[in-house]
Protein backbone atom coordinates (compact mmCIF):
# COMPACT_ATOMS: atom_id res chain seq x y z
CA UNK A 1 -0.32 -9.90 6.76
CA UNK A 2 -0.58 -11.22 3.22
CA UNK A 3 -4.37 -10.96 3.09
CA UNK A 4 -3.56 -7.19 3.98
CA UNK A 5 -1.15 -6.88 1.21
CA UNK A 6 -3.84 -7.94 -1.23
CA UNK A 7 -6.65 -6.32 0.08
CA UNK A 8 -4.36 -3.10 0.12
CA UNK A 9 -3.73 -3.50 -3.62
CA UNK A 10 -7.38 -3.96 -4.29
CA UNK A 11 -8.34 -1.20 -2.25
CA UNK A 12 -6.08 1.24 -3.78
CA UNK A 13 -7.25 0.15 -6.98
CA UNK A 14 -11.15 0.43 -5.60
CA UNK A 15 -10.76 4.20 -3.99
CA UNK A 16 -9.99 7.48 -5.54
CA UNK A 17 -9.89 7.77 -9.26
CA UNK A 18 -9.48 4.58 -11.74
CA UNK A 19 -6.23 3.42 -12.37
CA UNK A 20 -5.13 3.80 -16.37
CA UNK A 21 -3.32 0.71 -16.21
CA UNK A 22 -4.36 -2.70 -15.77
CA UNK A 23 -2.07 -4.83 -13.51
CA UNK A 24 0.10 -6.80 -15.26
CA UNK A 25 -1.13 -10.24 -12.95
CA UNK A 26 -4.47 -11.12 -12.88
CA UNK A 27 -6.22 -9.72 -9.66
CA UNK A 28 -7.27 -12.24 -6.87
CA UNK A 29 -10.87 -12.78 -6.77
CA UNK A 30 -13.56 -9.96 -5.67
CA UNK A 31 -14.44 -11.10 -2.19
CA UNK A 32 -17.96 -10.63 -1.01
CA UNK A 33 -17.67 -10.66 2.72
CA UNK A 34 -18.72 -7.21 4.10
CA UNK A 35 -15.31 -6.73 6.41
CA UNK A 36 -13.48 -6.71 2.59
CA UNK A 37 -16.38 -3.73 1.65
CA UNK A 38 -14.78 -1.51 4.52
CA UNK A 39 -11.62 -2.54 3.96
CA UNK A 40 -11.97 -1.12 0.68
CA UNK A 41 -12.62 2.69 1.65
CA UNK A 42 -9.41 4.76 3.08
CA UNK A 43 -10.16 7.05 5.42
CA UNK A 44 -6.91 7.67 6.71
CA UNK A 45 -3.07 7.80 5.38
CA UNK A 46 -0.64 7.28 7.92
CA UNK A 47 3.37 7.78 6.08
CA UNK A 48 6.00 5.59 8.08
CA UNK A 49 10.07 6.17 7.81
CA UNK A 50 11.49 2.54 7.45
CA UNK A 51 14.72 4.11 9.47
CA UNK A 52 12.83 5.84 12.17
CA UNK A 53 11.33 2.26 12.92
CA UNK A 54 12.70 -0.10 15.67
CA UNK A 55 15.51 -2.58 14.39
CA UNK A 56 12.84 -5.81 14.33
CA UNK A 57 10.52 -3.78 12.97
CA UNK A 58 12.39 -2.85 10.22
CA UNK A 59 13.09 -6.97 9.70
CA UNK A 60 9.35 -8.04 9.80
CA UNK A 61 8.92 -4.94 7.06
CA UNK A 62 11.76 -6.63 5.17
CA UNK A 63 10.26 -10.22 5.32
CA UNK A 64 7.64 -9.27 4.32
CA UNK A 65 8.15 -6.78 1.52
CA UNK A 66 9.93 -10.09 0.64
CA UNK A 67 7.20 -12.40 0.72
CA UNK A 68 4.35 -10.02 -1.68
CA UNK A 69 3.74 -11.49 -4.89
CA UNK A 70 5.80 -10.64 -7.76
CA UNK A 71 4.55 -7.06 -9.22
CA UNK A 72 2.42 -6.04 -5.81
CA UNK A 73 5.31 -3.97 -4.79
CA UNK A 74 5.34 -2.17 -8.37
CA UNK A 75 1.33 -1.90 -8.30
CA UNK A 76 0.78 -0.11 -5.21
CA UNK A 77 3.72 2.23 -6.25
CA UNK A 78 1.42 2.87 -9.23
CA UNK A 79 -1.51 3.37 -7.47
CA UNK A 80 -0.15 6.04 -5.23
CA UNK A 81 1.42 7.76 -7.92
CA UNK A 82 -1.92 7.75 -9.90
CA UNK A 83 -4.06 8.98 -6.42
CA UNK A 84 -3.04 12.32 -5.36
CA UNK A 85 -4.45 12.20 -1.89
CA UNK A 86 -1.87 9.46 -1.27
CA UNK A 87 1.34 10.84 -3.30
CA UNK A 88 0.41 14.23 -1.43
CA UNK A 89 0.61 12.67 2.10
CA UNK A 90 4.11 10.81 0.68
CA UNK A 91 5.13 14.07 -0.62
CA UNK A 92 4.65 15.82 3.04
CA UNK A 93 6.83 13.55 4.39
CA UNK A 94 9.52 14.09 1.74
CA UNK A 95 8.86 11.18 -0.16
CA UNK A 96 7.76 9.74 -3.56
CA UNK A 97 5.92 6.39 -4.66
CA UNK A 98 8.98 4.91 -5.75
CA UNK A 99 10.05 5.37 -1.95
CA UNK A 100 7.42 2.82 -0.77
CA UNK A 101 8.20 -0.36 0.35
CA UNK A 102 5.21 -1.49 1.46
CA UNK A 103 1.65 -1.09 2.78
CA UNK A 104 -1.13 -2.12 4.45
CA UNK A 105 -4.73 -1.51 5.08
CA UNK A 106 -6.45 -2.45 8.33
CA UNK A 107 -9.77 -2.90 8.94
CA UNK A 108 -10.68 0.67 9.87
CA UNK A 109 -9.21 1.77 6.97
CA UNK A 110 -5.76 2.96 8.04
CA UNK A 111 -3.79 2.98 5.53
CA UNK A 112 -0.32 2.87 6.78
CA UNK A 113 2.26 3.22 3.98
CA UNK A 114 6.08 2.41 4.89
CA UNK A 115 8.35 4.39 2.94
CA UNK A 116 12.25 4.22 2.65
CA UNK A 117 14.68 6.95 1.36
CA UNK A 118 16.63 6.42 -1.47
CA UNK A 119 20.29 6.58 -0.98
C-alpha cells in the first residue's frame, strides 16, 4: 500500500495541469518500469466516505493514513485542489481537498480518494 501512496502522489503530480508548487520533500525517484507509466494516467475518480466504510476498514485507512511520509498527506491535498477534475468529483460528493485523508491509485488507474467530513 505504500508503493500506492507514492505512486499516487507522483501521479497526481504527472496528470492534469502542472502543479505551481514544488513539494516541500524531495520526490522518490522516477521509476522506469512500464506498470509505473500506466499507473501514472487517471482514468477514473472514485470519492469514498471514511464513515460510510465498514469499522476495519475505517482502521486499515487510519493505519495507514498513519504510516505516509511526512507532507504526502498535505501534497495530494494540494494536488486535488490544483486539478479540477478531481476537486469537482470531491465537490459532488460534498467535499473539499482538505477533507481527504488519503488515496490511492491502482494499476488501472482508479483513483480512489477517501474523504472524511470535518466536524
Amino acid at each position: 500500500m505504500r508503493k500506492a501512496m507514492i505512486a499516487i502522489g507522483t501521479a497526481l503530480l504527472v496528470s492534469g495541469s502542472a502543479m505551481a508548487q514544488a513539494p516541500a520533500t524531495p520526490a522518490p525517484p522516477a521509476r522506469s518500469a512500464p506498470s509505473d507509466e500506466r499507473a501514472a494516467t487517471i482514468k477514473s475518480v472514485s470519492v469514498v466516505d471514511l464513515d460510510a466504510l465498514p469499522a476495519a476498514t475505517q482502521e486499515q485507512v487510519a493505519q495507514q493514513s498513519k504510516a505516509q511520509p511526512a507532507g504526502q498527506l498535505q501534497q495530494i491535498q494540494a494536488t486535488i485542489e490544483n486539478e479540477p477534475k478531481l476537486k469537482s468529483a470531491l465537490a459532488t460528493k460534498g467535499f473539499t481537498s482538505r477533507d481527504v485523508v488519503m488515496a490511492s491509485l491502482d494499476d488501472d488507474g482508479e483513483l480512489t480518494i477517501v474523504a472524511k467530513r470535518a466536524t
